[in-house]
Protein backbone atom coordinates (compact mmCIF):
# COMPACT_ATOMS: atom_id res chain seq x y z
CA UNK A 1 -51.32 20.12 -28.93
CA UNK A 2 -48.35 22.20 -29.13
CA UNK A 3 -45.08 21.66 -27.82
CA UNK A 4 -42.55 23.99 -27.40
CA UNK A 5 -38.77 23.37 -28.27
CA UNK A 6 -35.71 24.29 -25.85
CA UNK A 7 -33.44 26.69 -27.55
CA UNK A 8 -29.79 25.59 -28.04
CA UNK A 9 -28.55 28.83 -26.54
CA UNK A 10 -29.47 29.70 -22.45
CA UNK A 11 -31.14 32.14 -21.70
CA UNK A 12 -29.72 35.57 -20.09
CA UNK A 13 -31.17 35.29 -16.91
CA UNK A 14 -29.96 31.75 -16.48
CA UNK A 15 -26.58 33.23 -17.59
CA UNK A 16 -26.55 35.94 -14.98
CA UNK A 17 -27.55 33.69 -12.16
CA UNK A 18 -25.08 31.30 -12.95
CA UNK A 19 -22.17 33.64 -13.31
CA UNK A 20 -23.01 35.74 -9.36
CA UNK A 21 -22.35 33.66 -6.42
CA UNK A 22 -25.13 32.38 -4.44
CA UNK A 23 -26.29 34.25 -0.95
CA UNK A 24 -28.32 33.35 1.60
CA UNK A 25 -31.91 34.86 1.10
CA UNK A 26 -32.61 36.47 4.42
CA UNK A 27 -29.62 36.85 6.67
CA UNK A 28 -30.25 37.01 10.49
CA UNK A 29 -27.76 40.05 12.52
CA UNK A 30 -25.84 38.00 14.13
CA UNK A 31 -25.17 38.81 17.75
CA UNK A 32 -21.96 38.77 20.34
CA UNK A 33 -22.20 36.27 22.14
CA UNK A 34 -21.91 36.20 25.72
CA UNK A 35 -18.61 35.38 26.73
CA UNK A 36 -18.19 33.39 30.16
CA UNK A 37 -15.09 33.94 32.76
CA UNK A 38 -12.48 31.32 32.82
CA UNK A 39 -11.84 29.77 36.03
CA UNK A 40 -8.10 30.27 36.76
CA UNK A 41 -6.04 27.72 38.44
CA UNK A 42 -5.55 30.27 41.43
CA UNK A 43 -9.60 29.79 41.48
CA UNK A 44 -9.61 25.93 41.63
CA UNK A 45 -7.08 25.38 44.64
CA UNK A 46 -8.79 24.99 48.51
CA UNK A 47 -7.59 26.65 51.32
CA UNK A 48 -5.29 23.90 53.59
CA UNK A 49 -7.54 24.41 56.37
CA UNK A 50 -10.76 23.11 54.45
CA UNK A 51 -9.27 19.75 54.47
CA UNK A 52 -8.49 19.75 58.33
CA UNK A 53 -12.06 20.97 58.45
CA UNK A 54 -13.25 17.54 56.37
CA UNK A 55 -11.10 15.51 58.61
CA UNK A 56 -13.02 16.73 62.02
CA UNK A 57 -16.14 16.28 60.37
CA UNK A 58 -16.03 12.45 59.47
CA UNK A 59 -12.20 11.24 61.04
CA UNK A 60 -12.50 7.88 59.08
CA UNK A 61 -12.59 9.86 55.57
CA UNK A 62 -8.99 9.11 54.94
CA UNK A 63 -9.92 4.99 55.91
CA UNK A 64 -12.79 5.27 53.85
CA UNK A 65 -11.43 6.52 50.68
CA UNK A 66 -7.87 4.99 51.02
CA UNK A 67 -7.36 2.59 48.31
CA UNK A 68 -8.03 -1.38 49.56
CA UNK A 69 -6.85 -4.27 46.90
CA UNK A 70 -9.67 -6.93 46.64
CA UNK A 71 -9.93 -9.80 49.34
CA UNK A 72 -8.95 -13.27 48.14
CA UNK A 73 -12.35 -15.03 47.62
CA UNK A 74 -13.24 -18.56 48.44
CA UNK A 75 -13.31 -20.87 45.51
CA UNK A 76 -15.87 -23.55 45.43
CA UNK A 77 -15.37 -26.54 43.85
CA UNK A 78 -18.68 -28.35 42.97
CA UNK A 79 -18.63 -32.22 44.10
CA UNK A 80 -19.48 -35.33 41.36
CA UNK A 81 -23.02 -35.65 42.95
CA UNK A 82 -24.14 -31.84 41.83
CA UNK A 83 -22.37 -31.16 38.87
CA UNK A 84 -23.98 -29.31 35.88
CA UNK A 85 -22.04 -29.01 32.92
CA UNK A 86 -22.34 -32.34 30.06
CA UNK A 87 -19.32 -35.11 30.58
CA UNK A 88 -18.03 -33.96 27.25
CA UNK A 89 -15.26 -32.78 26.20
CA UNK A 90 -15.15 -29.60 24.32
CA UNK A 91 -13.06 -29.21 20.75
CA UNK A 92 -11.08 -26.26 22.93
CA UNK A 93 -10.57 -28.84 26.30
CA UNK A 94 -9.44 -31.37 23.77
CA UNK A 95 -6.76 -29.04 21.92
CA UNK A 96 -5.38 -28.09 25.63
CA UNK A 97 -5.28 -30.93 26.99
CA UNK A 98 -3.44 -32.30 24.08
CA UNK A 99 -0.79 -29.35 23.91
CA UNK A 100 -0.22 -29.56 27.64
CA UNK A 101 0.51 -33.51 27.86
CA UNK A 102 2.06 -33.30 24.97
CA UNK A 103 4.66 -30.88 26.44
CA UNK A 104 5.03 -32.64 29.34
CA UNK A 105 6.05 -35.49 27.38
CA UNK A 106 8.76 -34.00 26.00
CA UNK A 107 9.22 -33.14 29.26
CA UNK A 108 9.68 -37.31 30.03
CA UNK A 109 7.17 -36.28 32.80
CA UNK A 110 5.62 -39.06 33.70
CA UNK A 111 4.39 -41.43 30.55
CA UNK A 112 0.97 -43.29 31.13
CA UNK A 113 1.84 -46.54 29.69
CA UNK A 114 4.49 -48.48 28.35
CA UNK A 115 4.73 -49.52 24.55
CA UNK A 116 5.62 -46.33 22.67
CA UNK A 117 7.29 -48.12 19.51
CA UNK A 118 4.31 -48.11 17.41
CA UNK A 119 3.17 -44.04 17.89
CA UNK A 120 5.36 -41.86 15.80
CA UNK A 121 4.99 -38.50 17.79
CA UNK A 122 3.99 -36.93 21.46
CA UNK A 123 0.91 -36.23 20.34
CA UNK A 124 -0.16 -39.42 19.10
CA UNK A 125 1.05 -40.47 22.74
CA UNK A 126 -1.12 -38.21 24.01
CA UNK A 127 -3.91 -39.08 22.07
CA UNK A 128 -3.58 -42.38 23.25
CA UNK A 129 -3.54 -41.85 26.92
CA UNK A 130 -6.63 -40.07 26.32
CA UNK A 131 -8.42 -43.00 24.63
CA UNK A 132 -6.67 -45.73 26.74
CA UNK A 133 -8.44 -43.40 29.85
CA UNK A 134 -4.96 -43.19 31.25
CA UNK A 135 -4.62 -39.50 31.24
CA UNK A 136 -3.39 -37.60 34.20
CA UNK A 137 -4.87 -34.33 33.94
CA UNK A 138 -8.22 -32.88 34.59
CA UNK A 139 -10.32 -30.10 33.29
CA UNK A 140 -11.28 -26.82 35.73
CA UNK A 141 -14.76 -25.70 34.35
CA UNK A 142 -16.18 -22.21 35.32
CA UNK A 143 -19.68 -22.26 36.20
CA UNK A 144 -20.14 -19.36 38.38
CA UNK A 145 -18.21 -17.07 39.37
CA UNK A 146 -15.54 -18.51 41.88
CA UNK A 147 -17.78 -21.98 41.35
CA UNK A 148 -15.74 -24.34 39.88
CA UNK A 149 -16.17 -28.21 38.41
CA UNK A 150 -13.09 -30.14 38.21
CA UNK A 151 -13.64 -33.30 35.55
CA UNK A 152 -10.92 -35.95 35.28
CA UNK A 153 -9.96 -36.17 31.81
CA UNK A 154 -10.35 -40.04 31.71
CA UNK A 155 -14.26 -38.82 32.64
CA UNK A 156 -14.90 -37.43 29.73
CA UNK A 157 -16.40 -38.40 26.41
CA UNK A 158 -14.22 -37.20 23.73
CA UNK A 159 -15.56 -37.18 20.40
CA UNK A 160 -12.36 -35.72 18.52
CA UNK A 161 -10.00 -38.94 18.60
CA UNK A 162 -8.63 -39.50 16.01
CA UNK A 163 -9.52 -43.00 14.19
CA UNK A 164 -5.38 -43.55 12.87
CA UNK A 165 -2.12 -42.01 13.45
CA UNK A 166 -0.82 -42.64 10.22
């Protein structure tokens, strides 16, 4: 077997390839390309007549294309019976709920129940309204659109009480 050894020093046609600058190895002629007219504005514009002309074709084109905001639509509101969402309360109905009643109890609109000495805070009055099922407000659920539930708070399970407010 015999092995060759690289020499320490290139070699000169490695030098001379390294030292020209690279070109392409078959070049194509490239050719002019075809250049296309630009429209001008004077180009774009309509005569005033062709629009006259539109309007004795179809006379309720201006009707039809005029712009029309969107008719109020009916809401339905799903009775007791038929509803089909679960009876309870999500962490995101629980946190509104609580933020709303809370405000309005800053409010002094309308308090639930009586004895307030022993809750520090709104919320914990709040809270409590909720698990005395004394709670004013209700929850508007979404199930379709413009199909609505309506659930009285105090109908709802709410798993998030807290046990203490201390």
């Amino acid at each position: 077997m015999s092995t060759k050894l690289a020499s320490s020093k290139p070699s000169a046609a490695k030098t001379a390839a390294k030292s020209t600058p690279k070109t392409a190895a078959k070049s194509t002629p490239k050719t002019a390309a075809k250049s296309t007219p630009v429209a001008d504005d004077s180009d774009m514009k309509l005569p005033d007549n062709t629009v006259a002309k539109l309007d004795q074709k179809d006379p309720n084109l201006s009707e039809k294309y005029a712009f029309k905001p969107q008719l109020e639509v009916e809401e339905v509101i799903i009775d007791k019976q038929n509803r089909k969402t679960s009876d309870w309360m999500t962490e995101y109905e629980y946190t509104r709920i609580l933020s709303i009643r809370s405000s309005q109890l800053e409010k002094n609109i309308n308090m639930s129940f009586g004895s307030t000495s022993d809750i520090p805070d709104l919320e914990g009055i709040a809270i409590e309204e909720i698990r005395q099922k004394k709670c004013p407000l209700s929850v508007r659920r979404e199930v379709a659109r413009n199909i609505y539930e309506v659930w009285d708070v105090n109908e709802l399970y709410c798993p998030f009480l807290p046990t203490n407010f201390n």
